[in-house]
Structure formats: structure tokens, C-alpha cells
PDB file of N, CA and C in Angstrom:
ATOM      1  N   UNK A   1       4.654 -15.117  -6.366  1.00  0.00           N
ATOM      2  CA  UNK A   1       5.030 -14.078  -5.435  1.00  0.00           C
ATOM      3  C   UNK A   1       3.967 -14.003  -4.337  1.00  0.00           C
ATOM      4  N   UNK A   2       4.516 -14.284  -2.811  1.00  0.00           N
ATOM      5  CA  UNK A   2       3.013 -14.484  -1.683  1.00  0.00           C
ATOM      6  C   UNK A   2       2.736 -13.107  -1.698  1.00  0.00           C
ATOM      7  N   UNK A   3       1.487 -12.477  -1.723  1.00  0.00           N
ATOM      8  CA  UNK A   3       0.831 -11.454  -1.233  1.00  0.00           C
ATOM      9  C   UNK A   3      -0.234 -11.375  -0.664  1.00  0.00           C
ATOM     10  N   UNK A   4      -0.487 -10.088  -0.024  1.00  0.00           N
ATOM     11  CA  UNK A   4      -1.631 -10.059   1.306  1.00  0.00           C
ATOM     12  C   UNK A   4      -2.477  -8.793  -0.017  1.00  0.00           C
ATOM     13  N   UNK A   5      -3.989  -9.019   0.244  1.00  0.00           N
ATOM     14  CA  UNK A   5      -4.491  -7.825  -0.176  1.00  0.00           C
ATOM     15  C   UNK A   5      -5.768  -7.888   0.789  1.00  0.00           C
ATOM     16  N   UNK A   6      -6.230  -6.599   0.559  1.00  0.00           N
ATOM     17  CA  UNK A   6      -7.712  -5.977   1.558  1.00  0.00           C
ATOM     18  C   UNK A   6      -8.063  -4.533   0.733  1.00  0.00           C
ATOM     19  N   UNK A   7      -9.387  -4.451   0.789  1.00  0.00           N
ATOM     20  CA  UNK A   7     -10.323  -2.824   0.536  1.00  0.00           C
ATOM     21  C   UNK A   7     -10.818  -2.416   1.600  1.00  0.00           C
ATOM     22  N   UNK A   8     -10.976  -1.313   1.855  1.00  0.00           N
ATOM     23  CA  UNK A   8     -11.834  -0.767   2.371  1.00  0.00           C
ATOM     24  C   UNK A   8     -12.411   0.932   2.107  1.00  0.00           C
ATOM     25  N   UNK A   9     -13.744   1.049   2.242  1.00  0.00           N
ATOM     26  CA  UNK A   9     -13.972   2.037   1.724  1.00  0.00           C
ATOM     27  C   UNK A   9     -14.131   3.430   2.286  1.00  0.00           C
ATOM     28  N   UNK A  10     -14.309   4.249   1.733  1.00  0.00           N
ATOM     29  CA  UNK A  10     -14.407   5.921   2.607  1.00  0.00           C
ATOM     30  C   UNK A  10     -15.278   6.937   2.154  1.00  0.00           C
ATOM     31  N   UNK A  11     -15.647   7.433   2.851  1.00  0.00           N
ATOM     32  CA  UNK A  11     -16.855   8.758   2.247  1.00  0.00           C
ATOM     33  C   UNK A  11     -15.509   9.871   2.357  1.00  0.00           C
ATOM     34  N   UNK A  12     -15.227  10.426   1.637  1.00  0.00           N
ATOM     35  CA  UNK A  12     -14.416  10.939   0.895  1.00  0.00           C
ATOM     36  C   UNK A  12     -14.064  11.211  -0.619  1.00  0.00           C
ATOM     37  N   UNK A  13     -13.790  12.400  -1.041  1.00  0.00           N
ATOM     38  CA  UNK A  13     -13.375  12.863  -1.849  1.00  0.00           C
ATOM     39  C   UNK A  13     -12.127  11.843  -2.477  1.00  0.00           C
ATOM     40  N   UNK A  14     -11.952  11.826  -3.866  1.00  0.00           N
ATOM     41  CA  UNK A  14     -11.207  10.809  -4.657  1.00  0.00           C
ATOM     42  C   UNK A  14      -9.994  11.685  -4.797  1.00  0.00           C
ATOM     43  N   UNK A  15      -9.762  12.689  -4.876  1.00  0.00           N
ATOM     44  CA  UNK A  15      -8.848  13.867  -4.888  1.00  0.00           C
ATOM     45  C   UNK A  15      -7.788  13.541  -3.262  1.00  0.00           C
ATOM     46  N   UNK A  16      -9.011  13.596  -2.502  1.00  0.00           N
ATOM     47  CA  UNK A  16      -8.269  13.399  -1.447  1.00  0.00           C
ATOM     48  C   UNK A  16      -7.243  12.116  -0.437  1.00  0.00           C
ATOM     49  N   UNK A  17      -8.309  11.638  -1.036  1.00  0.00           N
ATOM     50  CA  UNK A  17      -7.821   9.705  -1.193  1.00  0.00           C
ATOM     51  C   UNK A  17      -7.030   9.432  -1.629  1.00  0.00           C
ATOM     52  N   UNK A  18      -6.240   9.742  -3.151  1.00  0.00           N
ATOM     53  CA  UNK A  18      -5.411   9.618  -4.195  1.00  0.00           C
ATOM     54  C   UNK A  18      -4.370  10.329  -3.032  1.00  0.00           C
ATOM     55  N   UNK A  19      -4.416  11.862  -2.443  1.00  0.00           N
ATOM     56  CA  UNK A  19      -3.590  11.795  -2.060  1.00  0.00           C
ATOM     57  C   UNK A  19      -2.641  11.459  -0.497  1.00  0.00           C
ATOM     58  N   UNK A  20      -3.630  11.031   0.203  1.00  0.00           N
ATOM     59  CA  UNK A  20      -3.734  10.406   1.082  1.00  0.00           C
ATOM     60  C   UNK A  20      -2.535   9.207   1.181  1.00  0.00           C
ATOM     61  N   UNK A  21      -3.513   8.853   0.520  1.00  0.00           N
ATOM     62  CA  UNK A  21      -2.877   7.248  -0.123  1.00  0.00           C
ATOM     63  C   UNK A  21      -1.418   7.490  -0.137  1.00  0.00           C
ATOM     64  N   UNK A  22      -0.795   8.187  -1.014  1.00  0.00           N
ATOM     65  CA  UNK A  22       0.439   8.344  -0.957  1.00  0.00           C
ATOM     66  C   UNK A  22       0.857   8.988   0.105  1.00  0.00           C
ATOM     67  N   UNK A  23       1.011   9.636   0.827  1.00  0.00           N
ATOM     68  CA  UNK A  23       1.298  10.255   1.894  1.00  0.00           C
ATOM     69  C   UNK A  23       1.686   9.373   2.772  1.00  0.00           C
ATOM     70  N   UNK A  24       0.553   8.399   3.016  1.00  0.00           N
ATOM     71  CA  UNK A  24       0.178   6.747   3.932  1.00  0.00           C
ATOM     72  C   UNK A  24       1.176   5.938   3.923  1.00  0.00           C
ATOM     73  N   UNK A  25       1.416   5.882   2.446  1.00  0.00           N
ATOM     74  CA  UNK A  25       2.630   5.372   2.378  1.00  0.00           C
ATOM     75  C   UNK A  25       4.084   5.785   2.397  1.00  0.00           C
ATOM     76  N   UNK A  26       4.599   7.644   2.252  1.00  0.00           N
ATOM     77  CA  UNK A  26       5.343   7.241   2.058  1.00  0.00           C
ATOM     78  C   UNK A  26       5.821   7.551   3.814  1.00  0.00           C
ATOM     79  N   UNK A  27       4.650   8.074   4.483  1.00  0.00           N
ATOM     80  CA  UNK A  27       4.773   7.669   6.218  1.00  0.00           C
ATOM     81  C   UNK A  27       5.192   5.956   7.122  1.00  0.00           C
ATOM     82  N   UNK A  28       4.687   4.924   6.350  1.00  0.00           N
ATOM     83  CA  UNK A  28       5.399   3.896   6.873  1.00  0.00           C
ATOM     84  C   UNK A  28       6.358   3.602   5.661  1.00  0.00           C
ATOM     85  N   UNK A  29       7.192   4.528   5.420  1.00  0.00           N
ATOM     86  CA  UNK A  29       8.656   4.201   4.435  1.00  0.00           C
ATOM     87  C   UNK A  29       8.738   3.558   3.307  1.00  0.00           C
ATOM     88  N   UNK A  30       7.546   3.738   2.542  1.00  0.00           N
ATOM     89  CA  UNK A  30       8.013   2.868   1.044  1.00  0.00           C
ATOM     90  C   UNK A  30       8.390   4.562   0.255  1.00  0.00           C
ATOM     91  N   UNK A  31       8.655   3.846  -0.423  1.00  0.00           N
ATOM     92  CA  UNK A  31       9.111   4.794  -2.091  1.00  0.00           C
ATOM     93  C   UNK A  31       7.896   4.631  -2.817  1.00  0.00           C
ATOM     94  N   UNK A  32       7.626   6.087  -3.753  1.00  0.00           N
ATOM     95  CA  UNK A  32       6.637   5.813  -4.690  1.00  0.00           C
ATOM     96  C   UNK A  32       7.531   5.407  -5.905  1.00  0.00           C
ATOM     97  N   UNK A  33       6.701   4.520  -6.474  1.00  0.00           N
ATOM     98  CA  UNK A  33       7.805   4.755  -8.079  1.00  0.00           C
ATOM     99  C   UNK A  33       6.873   5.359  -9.006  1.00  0.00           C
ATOM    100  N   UNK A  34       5.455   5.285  -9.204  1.00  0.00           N
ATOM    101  CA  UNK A  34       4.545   5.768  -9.786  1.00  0.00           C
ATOM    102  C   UNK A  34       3.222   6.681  -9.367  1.00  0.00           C
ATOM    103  N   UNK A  35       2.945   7.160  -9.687  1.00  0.00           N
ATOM    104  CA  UNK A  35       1.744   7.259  -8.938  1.00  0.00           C
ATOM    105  C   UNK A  35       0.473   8.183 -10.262  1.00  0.00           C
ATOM    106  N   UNK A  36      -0.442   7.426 -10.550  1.00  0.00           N
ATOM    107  CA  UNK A  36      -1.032   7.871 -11.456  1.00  0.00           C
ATOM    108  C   UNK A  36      -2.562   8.324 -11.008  1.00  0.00           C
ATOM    109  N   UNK A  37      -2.721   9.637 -11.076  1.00  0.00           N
ATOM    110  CA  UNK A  37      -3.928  10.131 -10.639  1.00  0.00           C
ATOM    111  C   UNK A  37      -5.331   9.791 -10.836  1.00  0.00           C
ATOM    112  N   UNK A  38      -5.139   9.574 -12.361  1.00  0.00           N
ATOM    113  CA  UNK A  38      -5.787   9.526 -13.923  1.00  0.00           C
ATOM    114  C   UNK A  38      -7.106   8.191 -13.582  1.00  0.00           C
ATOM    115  N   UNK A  39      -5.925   7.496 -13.546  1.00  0.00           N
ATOM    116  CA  UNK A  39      -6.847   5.839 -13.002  1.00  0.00           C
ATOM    117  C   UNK A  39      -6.698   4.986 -11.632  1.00  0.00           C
ATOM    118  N   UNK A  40      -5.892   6.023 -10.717  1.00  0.00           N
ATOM    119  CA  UNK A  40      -6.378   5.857  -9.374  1.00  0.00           C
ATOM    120  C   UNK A  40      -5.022   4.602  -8.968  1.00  0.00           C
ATOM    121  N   UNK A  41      -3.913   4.067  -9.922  1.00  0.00           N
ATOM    122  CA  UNK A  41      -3.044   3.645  -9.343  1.00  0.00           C
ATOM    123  C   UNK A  41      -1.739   3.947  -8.587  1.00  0.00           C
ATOM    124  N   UNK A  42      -1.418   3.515  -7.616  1.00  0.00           N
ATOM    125  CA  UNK A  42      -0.008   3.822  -7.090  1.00  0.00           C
ATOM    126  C   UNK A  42       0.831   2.504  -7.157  1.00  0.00           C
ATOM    127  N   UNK A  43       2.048   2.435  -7.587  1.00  0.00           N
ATOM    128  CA  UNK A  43       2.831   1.894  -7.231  1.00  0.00           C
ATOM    129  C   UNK A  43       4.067   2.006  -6.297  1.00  0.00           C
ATOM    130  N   UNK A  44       4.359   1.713  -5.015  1.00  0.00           N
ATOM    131  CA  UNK A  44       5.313   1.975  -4.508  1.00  0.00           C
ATOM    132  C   UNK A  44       6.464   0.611  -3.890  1.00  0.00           C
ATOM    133  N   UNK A  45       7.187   0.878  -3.165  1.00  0.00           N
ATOM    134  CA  UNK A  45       8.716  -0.270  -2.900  1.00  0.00           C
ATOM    135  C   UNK A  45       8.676   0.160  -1.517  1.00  0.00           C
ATOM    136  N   UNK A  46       8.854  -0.690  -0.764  1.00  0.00           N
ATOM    137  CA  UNK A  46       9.480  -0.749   1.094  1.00  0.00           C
ATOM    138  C   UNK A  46      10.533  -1.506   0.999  1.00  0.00           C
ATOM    139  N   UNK A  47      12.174  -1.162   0.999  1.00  0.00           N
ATOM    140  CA  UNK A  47      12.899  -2.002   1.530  1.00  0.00           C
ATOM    141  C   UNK A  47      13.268  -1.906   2.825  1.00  0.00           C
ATOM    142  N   UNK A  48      13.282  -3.632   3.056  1.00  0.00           N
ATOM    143  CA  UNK A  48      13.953  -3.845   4.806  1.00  0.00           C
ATOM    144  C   UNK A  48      15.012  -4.670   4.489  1.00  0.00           C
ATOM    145  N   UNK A  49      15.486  -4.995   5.938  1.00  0.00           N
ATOM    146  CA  UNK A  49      16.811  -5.650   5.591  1.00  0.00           C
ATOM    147  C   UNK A  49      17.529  -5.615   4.553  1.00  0.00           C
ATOM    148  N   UNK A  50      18.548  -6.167   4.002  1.00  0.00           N
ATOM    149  CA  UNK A  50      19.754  -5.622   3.180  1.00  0.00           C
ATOM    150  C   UNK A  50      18.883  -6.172   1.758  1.00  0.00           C
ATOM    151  N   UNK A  51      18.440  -7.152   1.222  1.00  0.00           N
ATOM    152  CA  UNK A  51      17.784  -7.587   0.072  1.00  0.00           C
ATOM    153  C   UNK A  51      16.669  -7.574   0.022  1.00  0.00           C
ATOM    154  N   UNK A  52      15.592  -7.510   1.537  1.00  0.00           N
ATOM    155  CA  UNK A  52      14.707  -7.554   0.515  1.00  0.00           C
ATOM    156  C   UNK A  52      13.541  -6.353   0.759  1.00  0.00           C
ATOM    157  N   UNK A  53      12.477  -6.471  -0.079  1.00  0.00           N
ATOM    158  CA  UNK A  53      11.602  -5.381  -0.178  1.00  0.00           C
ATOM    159  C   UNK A  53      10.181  -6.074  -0.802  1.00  0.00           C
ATOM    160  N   UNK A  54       9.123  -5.080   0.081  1.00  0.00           N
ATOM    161  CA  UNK A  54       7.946  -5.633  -0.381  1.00  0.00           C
ATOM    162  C   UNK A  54       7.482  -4.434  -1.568  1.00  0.00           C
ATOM    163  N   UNK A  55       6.430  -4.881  -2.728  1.00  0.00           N
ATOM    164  CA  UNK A  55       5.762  -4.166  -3.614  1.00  0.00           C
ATOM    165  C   UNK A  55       4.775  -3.817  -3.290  1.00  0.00           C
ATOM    166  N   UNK A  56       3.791  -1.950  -3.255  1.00  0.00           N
ATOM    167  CA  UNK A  56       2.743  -2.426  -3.107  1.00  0.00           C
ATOM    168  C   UNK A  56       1.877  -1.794  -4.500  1.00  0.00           C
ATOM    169  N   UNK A  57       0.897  -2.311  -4.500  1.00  0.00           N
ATOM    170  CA  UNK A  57       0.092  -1.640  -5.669  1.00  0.00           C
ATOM    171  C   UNK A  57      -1.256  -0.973  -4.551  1.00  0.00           C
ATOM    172  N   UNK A  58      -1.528   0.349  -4.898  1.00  0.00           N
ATOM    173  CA  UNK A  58      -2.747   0.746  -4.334  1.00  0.00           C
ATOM    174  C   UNK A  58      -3.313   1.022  -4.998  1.00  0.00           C
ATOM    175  N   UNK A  59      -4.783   0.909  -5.306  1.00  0.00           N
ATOM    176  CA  UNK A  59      -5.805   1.867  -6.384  1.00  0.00           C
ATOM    177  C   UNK A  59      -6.942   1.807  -5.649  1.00  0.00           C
ATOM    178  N   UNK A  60      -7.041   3.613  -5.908  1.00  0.00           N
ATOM    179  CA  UNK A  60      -8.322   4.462  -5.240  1.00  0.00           C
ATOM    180  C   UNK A  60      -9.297   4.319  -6.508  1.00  0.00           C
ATOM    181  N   UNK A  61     -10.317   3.963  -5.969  1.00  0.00           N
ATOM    182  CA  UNK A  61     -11.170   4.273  -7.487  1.00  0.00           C
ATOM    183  C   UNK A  61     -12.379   5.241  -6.880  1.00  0.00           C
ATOM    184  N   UNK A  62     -12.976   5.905  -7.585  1.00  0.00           N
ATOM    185  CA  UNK A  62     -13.565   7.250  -7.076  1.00  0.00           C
ATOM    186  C   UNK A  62     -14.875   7.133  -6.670  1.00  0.00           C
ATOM    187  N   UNK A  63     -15.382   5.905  -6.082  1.00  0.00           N
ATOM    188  CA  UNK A  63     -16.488   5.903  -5.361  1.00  0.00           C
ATOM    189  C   UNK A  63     -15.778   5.665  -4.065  1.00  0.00           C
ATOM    190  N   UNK A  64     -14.792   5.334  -3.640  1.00  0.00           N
ATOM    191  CA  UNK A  64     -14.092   5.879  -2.753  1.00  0.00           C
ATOM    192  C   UNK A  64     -13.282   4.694  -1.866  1.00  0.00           C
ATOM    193  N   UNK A  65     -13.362   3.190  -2.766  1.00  0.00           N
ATOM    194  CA  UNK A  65     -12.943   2.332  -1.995  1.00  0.00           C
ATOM    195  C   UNK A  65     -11.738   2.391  -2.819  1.00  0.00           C
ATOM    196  N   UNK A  66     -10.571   2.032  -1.827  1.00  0.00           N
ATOM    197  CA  UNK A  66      -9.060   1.819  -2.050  1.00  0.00           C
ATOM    198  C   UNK A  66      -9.061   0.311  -1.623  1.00  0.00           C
ATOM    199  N   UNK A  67      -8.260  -0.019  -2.706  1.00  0.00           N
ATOM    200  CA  UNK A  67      -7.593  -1.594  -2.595  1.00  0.00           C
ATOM    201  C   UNK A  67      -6.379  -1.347  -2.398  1.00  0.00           C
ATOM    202  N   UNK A  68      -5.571  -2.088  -1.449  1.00  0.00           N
ATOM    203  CA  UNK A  68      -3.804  -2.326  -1.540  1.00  0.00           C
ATOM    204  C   UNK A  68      -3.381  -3.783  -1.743  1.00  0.00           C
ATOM    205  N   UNK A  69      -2.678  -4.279  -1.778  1.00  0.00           N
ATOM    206  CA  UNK A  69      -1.847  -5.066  -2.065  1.00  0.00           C
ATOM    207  C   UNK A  69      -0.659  -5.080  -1.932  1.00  0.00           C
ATOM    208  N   UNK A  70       0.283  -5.745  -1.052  1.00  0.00           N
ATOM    209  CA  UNK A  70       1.584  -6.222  -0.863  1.00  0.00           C
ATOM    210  C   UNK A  70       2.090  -7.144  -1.067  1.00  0.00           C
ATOM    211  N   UNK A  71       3.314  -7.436  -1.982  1.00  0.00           N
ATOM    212  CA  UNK A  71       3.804  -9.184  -2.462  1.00  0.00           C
ATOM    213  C   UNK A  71       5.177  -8.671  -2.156  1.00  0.00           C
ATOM    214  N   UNK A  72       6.086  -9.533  -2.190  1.00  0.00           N
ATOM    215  CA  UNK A  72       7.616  -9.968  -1.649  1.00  0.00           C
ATOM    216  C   UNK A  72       7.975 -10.888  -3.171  1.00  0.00           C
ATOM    217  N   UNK A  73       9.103 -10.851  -3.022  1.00  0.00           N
ATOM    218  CA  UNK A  73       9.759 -12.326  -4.136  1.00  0.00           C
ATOM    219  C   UNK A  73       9.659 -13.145  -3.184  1.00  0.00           C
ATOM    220  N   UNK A  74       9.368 -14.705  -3.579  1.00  0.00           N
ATOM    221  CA  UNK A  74       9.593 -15.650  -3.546  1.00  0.00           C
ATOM    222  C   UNK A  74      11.108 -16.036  -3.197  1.00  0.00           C
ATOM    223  N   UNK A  75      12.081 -15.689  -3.654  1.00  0.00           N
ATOM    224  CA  UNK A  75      13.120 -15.969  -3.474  1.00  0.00           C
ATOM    225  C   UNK A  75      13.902 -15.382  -2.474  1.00  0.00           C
ATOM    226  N   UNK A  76      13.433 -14.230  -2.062  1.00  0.00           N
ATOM    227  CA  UNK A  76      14.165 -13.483  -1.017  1.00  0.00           C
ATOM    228  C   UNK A  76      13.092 -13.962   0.263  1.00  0.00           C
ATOM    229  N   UNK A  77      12.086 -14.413   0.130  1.00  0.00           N
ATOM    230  CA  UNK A  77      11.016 -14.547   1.215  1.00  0.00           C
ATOM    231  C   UNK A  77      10.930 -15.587   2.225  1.00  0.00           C
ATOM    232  N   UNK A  78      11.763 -15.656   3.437  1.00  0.00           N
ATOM    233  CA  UNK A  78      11.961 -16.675   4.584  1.00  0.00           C
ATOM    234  C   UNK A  78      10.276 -16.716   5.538  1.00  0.00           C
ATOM    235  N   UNK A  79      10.686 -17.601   6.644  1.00  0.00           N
ATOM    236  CA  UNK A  79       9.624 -18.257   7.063  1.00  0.00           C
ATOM    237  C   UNK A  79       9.254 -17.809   8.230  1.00  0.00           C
ATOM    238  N   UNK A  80      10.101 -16.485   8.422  1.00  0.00           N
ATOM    239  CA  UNK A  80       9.408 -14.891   9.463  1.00  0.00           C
ATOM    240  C   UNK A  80       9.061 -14.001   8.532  1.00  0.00           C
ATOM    241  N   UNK A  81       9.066 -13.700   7.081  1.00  0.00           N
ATOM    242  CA  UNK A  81       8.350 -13.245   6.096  1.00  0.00           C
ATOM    243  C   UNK A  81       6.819 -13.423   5.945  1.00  0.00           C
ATOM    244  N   UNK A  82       6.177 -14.450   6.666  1.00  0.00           N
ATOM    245  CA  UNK A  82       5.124 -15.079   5.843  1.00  0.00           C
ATOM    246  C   UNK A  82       3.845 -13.600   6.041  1.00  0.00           C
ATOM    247  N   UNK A  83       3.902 -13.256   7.343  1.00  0.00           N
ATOM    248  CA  UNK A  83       3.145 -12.257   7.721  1.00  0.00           C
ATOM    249  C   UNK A  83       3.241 -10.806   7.724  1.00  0.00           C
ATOM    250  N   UNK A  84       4.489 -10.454   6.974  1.00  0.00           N
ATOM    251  CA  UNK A  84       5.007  -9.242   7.030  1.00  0.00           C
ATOM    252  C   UNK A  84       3.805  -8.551   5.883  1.00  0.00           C
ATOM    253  N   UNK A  85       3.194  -9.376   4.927  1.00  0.00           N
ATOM    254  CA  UNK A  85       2.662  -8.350   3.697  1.00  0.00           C
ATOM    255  C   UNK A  85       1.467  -7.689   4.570  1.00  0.00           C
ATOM    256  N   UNK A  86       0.621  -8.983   5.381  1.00  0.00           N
ATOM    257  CA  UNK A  86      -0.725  -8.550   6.198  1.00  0.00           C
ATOM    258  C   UNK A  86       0.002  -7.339   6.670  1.00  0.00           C
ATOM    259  N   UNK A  87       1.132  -7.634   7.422  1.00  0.00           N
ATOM    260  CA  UNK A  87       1.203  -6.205   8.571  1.00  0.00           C
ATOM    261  C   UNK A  87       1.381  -5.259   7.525  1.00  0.00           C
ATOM    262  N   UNK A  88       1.852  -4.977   6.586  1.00  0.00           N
ATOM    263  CA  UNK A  88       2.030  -4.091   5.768  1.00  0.00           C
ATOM    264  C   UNK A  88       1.131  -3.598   5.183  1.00  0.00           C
ATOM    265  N   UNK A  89      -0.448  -3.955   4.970  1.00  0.00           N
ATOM    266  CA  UNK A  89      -1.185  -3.387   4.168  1.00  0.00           C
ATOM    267  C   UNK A  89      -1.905  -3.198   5.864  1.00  0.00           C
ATOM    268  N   UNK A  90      -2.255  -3.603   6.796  1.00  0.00           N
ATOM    269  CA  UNK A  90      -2.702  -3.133   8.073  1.00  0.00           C
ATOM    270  C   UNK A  90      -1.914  -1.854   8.275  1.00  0.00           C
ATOM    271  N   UNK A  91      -0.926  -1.617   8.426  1.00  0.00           N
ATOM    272  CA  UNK A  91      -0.388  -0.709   8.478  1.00  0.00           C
ATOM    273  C   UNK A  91      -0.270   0.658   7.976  1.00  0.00           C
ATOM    274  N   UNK A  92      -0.696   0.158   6.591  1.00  0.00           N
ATOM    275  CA  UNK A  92      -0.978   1.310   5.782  1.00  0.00           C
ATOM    276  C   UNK A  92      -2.528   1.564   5.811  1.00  0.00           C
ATOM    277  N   UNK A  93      -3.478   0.741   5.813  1.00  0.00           N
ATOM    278  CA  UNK A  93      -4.666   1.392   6.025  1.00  0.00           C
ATOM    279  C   UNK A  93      -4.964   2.183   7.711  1.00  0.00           C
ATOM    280  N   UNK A  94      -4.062   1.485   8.440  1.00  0.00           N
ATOM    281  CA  UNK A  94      -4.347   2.604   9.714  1.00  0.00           C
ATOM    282  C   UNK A  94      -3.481   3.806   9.595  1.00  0.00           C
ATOM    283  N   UNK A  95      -2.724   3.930   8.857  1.00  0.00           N
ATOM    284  CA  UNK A  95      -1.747   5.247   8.619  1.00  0.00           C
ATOM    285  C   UNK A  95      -2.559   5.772   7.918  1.00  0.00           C
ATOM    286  N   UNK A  96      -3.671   5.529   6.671  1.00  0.00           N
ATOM    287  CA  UNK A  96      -5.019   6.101   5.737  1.00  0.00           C
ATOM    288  C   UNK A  96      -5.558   6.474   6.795  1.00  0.00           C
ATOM    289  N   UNK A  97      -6.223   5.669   7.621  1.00  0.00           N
ATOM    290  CA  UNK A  97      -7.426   5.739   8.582  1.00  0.00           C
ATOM    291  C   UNK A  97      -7.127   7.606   9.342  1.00  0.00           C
ATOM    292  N   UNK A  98      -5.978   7.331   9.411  1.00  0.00           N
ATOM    293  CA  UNK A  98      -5.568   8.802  10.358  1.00  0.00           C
ATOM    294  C   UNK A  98      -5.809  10.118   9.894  1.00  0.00           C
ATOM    295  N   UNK A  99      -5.276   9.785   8.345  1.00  0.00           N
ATOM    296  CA  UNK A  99      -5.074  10.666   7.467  1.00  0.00           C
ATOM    297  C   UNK A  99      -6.146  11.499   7.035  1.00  0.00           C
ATOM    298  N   UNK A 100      -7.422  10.620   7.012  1.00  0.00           N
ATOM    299  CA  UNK A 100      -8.564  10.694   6.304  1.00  0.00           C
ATOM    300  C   UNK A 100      -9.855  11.130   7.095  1.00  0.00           C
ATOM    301  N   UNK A 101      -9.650  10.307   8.409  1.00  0.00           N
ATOM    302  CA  UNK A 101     -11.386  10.401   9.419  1.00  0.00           C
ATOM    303  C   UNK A 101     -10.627  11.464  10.287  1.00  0.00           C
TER     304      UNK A 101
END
């Protein structure tokens, strides 16, 4: 499954981050399906076009750096796909960035 990932970190509260984070996302249109406070993971879904949809996994961990990650299937994933995950986790850390500073 191709995916894009990146961290970056924040002087910020982990409370606030956690909820940030989701917010971030569900501002550029994914769905949460999970979101666990406890150990700092989110899981959420972006669908585009009629089939397909990217995954992302985020986890805040409480010194304050957030990791994301975006993957696609393989099988639904054409060859104007290749760059959509980068824009997608860019996207969401400048939708964080707003949220947060």
C-alpha cells in the first residue's frame, strides 16, 4: 500500500494536540473511525472520487510530536495518485499548524 509519512513537533499541550489533530482532520474531510486518547492514536478515511479513499493514521505522543501517515490501496491507486498522500499529510499539518500556533 504506497504511503507518504512526516512528524513534526509542537510546544503544546498533549490534550490539546490530541484534539487538534482531529479537528485538522475532520476540516480537510476525512472521517474519524477511531480516535483513542489513551495512546495518542487516530485513525481516520478521506474518500474522493467514486472508489477510492486514502487512510490516515495520526499519533500525538505527549512530548508533543505528531506523526501522520497516509496510504491508498494499491489497487484503486492510478498514476495521478502517486502524490496525493504527500498533499494529504501537507495538508493536514498546515490545517494543525493553524489550529495550534
Amino acid at each position: 500500500m504506497p504511503s507518504s509519512k512526516a512528524e513534526k513537533t509542537y510546544q503544546k499541550d498533549y490534550s490539546i494536540l490530541f484534539n487538534a489533530a482531529q479537528q485538522a482532520l475532520l476540516e480537510i474531510g476525512a472521517e474519524i473511525e477511531s480516535a483513542a486518547e489513551m495512546n495518542g492514536e487516530i485513525k481516520a478515511v478521506k474518500k474522493f472520487q467514486l472508489i477510492k479513499k486514502a487512510k490516515f493514521t495520526i499519533n500525538v505522543n505527549r512530548s508533543g510530536t505528531v506523526s501522520a501517515e497516509s496510504s491508498m490501496s494499491a489497487l484503486t491507486m492510478g498514476a495521478i495518485d502517486i502524490g496525493r498522500n504527500a498533499k494529504f499529510i501537507e495538508t493536514f499539518f498546515n490545517t494543525l499548524d493553524k489550529r495550534v500556533m
